[in-house]
Protein backbone atom coordinates (compact mmCIF):
# COMPACT_ATOMS: atom_id res chain seq x y z
CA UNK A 1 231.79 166.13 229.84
CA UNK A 2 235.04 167.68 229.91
CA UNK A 3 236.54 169.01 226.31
CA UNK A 4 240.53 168.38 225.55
CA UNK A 5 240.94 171.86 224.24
CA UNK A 6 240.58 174.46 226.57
CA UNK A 7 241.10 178.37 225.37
CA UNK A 8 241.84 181.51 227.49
CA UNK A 9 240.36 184.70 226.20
CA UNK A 10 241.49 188.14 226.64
CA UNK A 11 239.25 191.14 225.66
CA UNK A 12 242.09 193.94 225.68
CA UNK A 13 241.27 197.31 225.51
CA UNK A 14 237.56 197.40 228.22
CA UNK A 15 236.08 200.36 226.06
CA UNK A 16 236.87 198.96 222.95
CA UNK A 17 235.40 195.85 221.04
CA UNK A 18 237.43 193.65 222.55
CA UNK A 19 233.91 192.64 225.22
CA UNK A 20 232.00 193.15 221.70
CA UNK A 21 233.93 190.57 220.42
CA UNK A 22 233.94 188.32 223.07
CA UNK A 23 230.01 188.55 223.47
CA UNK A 24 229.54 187.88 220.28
CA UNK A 25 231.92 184.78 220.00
CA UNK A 26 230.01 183.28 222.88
CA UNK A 27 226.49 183.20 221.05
CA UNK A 28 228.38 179.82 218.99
CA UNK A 29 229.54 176.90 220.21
CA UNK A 30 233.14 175.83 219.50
CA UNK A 31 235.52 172.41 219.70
CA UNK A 32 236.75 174.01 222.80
CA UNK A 33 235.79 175.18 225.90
CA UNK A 34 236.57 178.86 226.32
CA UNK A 35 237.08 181.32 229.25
CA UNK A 36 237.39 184.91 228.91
CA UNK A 37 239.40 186.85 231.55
CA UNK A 38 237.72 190.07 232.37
CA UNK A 39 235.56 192.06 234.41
CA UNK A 40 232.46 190.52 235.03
CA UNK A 41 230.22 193.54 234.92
CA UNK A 42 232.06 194.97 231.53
CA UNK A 43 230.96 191.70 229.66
CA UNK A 44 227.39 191.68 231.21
CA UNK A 45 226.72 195.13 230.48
CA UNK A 46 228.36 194.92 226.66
CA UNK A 47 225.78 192.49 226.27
CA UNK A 48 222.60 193.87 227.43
CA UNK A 49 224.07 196.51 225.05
CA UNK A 50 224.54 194.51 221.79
CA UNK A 51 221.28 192.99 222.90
CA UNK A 52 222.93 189.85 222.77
CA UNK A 53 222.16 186.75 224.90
CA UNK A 54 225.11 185.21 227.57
CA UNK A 55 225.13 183.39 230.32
CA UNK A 56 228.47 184.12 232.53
CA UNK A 57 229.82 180.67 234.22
CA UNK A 58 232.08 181.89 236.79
CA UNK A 59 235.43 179.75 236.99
CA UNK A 60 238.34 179.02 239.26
CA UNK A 61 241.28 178.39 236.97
CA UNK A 62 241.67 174.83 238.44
CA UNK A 63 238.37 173.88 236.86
CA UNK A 64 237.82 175.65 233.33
CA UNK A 65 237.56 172.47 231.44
CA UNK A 66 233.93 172.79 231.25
CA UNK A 67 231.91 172.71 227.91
CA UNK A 68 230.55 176.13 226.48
CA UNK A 69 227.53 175.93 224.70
CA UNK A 70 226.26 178.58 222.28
CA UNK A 71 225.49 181.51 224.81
CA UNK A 72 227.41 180.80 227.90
CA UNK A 73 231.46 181.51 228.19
CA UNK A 74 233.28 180.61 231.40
CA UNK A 75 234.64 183.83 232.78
CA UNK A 76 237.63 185.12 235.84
CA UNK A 77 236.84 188.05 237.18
CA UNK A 78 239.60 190.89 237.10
CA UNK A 79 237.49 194.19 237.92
CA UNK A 80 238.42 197.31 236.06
CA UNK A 81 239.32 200.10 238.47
CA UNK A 82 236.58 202.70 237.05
CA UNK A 83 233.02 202.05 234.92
CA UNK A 84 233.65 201.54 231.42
CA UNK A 85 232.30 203.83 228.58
CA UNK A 86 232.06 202.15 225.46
CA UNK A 87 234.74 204.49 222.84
CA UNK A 88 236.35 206.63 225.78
CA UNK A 89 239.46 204.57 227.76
CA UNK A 90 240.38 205.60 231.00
CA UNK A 91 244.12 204.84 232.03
CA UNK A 92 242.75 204.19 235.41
CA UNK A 93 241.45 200.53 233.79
CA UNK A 94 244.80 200.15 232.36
CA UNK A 95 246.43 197.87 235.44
CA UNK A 96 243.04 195.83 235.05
CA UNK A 97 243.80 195.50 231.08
CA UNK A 98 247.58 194.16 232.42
CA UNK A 99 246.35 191.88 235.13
CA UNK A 100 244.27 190.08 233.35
CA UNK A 101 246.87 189.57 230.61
CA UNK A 102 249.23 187.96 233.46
CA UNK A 103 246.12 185.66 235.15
CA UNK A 104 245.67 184.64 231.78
CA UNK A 105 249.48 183.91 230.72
CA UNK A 106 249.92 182.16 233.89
CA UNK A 107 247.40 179.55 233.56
CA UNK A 108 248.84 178.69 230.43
CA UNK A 109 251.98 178.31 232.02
CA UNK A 110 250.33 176.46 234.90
CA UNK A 111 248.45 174.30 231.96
CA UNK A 112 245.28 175.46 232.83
CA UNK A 113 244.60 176.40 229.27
CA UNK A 114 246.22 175.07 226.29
CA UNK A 115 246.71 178.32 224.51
CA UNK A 116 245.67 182.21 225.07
CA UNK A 117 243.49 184.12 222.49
CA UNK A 118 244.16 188.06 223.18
CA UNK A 119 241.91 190.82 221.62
CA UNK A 120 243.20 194.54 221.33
CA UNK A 121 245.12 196.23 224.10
CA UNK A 122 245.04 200.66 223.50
CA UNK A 123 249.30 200.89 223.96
CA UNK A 124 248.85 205.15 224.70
CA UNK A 125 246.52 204.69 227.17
CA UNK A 126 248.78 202.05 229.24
CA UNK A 127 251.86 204.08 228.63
CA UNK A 128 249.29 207.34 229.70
CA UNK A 129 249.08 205.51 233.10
CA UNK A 130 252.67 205.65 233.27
CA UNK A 131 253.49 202.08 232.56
CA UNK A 132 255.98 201.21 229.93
CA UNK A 133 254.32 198.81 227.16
CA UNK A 134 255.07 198.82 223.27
CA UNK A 135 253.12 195.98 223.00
CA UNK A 136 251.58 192.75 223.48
CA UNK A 137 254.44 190.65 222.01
CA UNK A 138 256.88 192.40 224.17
CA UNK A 139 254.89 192.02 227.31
CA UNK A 140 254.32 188.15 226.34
CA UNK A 141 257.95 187.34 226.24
CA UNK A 142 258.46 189.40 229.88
CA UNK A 143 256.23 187.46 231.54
CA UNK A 144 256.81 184.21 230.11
CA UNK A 145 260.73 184.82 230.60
CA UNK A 146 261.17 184.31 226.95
CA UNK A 147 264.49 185.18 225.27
CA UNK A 148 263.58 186.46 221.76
CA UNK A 149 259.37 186.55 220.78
CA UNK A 150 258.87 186.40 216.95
CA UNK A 151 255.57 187.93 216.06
CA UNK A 152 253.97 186.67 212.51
CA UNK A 153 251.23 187.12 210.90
CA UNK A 154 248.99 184.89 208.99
CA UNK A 155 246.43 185.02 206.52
CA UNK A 156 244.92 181.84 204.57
CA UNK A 157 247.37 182.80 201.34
CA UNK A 158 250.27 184.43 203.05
CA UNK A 159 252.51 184.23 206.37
CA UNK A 160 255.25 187.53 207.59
CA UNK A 161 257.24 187.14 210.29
CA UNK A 162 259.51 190.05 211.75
CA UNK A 163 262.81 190.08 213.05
CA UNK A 164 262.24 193.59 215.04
CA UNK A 165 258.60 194.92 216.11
CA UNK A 166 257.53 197.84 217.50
CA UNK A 167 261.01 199.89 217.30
CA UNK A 168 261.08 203.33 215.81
CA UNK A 169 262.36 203.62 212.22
CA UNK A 170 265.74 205.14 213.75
CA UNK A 171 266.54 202.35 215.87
CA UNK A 172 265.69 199.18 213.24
CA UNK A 173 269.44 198.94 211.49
CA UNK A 174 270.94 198.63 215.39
CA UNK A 175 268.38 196.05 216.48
CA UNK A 176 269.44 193.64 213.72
CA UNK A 177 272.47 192.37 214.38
CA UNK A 178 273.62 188.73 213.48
CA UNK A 179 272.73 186.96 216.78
CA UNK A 180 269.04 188.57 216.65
CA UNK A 181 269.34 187.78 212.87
CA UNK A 182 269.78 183.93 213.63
CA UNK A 183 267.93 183.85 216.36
CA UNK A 184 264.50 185.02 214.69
CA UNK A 185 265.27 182.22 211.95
CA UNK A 186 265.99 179.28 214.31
CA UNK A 187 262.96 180.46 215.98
CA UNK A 188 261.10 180.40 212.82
CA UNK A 189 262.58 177.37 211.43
CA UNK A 190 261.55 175.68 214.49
CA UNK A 191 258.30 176.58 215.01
CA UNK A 192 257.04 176.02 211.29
CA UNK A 193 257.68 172.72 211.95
CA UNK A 194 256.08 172.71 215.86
CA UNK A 195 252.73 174.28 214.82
CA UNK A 196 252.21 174.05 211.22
CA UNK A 197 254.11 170.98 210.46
CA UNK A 198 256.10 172.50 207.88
CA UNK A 199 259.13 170.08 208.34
CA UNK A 200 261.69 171.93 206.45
CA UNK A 201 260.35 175.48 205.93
CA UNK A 202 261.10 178.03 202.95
CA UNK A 203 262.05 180.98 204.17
CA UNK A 204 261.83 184.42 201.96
CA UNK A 205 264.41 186.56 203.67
CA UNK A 206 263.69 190.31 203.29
CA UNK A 207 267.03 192.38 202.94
CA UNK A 208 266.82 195.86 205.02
CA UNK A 209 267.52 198.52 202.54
CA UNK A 210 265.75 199.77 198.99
CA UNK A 211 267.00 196.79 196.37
CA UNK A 212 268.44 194.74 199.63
CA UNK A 213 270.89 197.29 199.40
CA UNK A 214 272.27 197.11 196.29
CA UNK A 215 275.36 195.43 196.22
CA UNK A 216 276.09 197.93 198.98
CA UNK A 217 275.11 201.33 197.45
CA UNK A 218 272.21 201.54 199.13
CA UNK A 219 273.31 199.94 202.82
CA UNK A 220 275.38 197.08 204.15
CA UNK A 221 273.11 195.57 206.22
CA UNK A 222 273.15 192.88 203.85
CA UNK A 223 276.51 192.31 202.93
CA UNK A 224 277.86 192.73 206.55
CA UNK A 225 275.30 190.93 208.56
CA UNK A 226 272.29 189.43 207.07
CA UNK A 227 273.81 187.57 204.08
CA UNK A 228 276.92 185.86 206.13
CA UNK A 229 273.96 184.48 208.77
CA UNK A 230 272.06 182.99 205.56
CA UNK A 231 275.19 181.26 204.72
CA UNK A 232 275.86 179.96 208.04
CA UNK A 233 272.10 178.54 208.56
CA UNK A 234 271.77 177.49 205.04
CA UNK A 235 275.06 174.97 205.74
CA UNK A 236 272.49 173.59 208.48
CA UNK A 237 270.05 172.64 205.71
CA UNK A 238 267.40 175.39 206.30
CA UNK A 239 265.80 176.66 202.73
CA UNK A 240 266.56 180.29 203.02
CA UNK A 241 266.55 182.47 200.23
CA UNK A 242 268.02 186.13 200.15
CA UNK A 243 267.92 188.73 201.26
CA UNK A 244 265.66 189.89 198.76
CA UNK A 245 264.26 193.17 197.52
CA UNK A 246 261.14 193.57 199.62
CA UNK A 247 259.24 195.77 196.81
CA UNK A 248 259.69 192.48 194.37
CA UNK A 249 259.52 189.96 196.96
CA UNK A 250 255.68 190.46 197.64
CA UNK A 251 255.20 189.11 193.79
CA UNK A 252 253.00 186.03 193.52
CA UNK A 253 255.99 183.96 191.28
CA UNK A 254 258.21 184.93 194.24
CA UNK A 255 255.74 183.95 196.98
CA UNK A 256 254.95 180.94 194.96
CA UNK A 257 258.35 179.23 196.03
CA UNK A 258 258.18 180.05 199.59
CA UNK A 259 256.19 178.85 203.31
CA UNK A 260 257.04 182.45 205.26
CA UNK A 261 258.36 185.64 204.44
CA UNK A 262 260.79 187.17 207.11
CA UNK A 263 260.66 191.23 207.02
CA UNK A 264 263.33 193.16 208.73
CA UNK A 265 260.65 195.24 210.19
CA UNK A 266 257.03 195.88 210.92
CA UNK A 267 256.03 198.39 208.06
CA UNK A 268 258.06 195.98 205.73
CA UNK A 269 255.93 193.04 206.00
CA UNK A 270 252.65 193.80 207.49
CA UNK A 271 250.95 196.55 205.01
CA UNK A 272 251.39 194.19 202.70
CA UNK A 273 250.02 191.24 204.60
CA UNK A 274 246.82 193.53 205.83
CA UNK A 275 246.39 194.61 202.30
CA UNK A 276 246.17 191.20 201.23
CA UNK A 277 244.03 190.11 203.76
CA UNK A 278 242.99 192.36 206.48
CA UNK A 279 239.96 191.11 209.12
CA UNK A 280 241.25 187.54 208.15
CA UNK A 281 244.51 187.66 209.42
CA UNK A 282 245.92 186.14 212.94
CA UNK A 283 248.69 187.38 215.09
CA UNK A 284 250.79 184.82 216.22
CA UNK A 285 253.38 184.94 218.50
CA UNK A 286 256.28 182.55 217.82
CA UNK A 287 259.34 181.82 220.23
CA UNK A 288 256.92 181.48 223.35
CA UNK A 289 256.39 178.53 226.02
CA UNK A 290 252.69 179.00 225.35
CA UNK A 291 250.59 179.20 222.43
CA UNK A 292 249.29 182.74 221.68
CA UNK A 293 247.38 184.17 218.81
CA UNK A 294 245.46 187.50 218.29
CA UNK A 295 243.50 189.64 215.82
CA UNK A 296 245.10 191.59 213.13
CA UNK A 297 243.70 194.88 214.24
CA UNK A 298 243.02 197.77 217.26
CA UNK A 299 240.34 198.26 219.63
CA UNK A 300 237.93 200.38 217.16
CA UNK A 301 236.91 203.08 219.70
CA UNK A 302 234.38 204.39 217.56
CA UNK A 303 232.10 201.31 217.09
CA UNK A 304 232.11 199.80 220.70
CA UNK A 305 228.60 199.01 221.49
CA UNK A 306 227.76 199.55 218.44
CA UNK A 307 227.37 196.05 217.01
CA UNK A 308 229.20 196.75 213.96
CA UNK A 309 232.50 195.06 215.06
CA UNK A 310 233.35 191.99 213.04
CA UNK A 311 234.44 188.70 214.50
CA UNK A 312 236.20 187.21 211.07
CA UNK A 313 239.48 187.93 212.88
CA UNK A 314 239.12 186.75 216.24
CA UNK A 315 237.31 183.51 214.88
CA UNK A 316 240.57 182.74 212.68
CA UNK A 317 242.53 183.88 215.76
CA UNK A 318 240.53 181.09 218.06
CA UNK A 319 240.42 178.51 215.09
CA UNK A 320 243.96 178.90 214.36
CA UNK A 321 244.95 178.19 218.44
CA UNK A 322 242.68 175.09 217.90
CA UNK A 323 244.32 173.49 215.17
CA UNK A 324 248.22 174.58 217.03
CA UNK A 325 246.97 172.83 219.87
CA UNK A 326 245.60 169.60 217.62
CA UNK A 327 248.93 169.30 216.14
CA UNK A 328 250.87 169.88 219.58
CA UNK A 329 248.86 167.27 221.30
CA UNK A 330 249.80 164.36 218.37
CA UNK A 331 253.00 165.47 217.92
CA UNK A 332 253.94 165.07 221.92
């Protein structure tokens, strides 16, 4: 029996927890049939370690629809360049880490699988092999040609999106100009709607500076680009409010009367949201052709093989693709 969900996994990082993770999220059975992406030997070795059962169901990607019971996982094998030691990368591995990003991003495209899973990638060791990557967002919306990516996270309580990513602090103010600006909210706007079927979302706008600049003292950010592309989308209909004070906007009165908060950038938005709920939050990425979600945190060098990761965030990560899926397949 074939199952109408079917989920591509990828473990990231090989020395991390990322096989850890995948290991252990084989030893349950889920309302989809999952296949992770990896090096064959990596996974069967993690396991002996974690002294974990698995059986390893080698899969074309033609024919992945198969059902995964508690202790098997379908698996493509992309070998890793070098043996893997649990806590110590080797950039060598780094072009396997990549590849089986793409195999996996292109069966989604291909329809293969109805949405991608990814677990943590180790960015200095793929830029130490002398390939540019700031991260898996980024590399996403290259290989899916995809104009603008909007990453967001989500916890059960709370939702941040971000209208930059991984930029350094000196570049943010550049990067946000009005057509980025309106972009990110269309985006937003739209996919609210498309995945969480939020029809007309509330949107928290954060403003850029200290006191969203106050009344220009403090920047003009706000007054010369982020306010006159509220006004422009709110005359659309979207709920928008701002751009408020990020350090008052993370209140629970203020909160209270919104769906998503929209930070100017990353350190804006996502201490907050990892404060609040940190090992239960999913990455999602919005602004895609294919569904994508991740965990909320890195590869945790130091307890690979250990048995002391926690799979909290990549089961909300896999749950959360099932139920985008759900809602894509009644909505089409």
């Amino acid at each position: 029996m074939a199952l109408d969900i079917q989920l591509v996994i990828t473990p990231g990082e090989p020395a991390g927890i990322g096989p850890d993770l995948c290991v252990m999220l084989a030893q349950h059975s889920y309302n989809a049939a999952l296949t992770v992406v990896t090096d064959y030997n990596v996974l069967k070795q993690r396991a002996a370690l974690l002294g974990l059962p698995l059986v390893l169901n080698p899969v074309s990607k033609e024919a992945t629809r198969t059902p995964t019971p508690a202790g098997t996982v379908n698996i493509i094998h992309v070998p890793c360049d070098q043996p893997v030691v649990c806590g110590q990368p080797d950039p060598a591995n780094a072009a396997a880490v990549l590849e089986a990003i793409k195999t996996a991003t292109k069966g989604c495209l291909d329809g293969h699988f109805d949405a991608l899973v990814t677990g943590p990638v180790n960015k200095a060791v793929i830029n130490e092999a002398g390939i540019p990557f700031t991260g898996h967002t980024e590399y996403l919306a290259e290989l899916t040609n995809a104009k603008l990516p909007v990453m967001m996270l989500a916890t059960p309580h709370l939702r941040v999106a971000l209208v930059t990513t991984h930029l350094p602090i000196a570049d943010i103010s550049r990067a946000i100009t009005a057509t980025r600006l309106e972009q990110t909210l269309r985006i937003l706007h739209r996919d609210m709607n498309r995945y969480f079927s939020i029809a007309n979302p509330r949107i928290l706008v954060c403003g850029l500076n200290p006191h969203a600049g106050e009344g220009g003292h403090l920047g003009r950010e706000e007054i010369e680009v982020i306010e006159p592309v509220l006004e422009t989308l709110r005359t659309e209909g979207m709920l928008l409010t701002g751009p408020l004070s990020a350090d008052t906007l993370f209140t629970p009165d203020t909160l209270g009367t919104g769906d998503v908060v929209l930070a100017m950038y990353h350190d804006q938005g996502l201490p907050v949201l990892k404060h609040a709920g940190f090992g239960q939050a999913v990455n999602i990425t919005l602004g895609l052709p294919i569904i994508r979600t991740s965990v909320d945190h890195g590869s945790a060098l130091t307890i690979a093989g250990t048995g002391k990761a926690s799979v909290t965030s990549v089961e909300a990560a896999l749950n959360t693709a099932i139920d985008m899926v759900r809602l894509q397949q009644r909505t089409q």
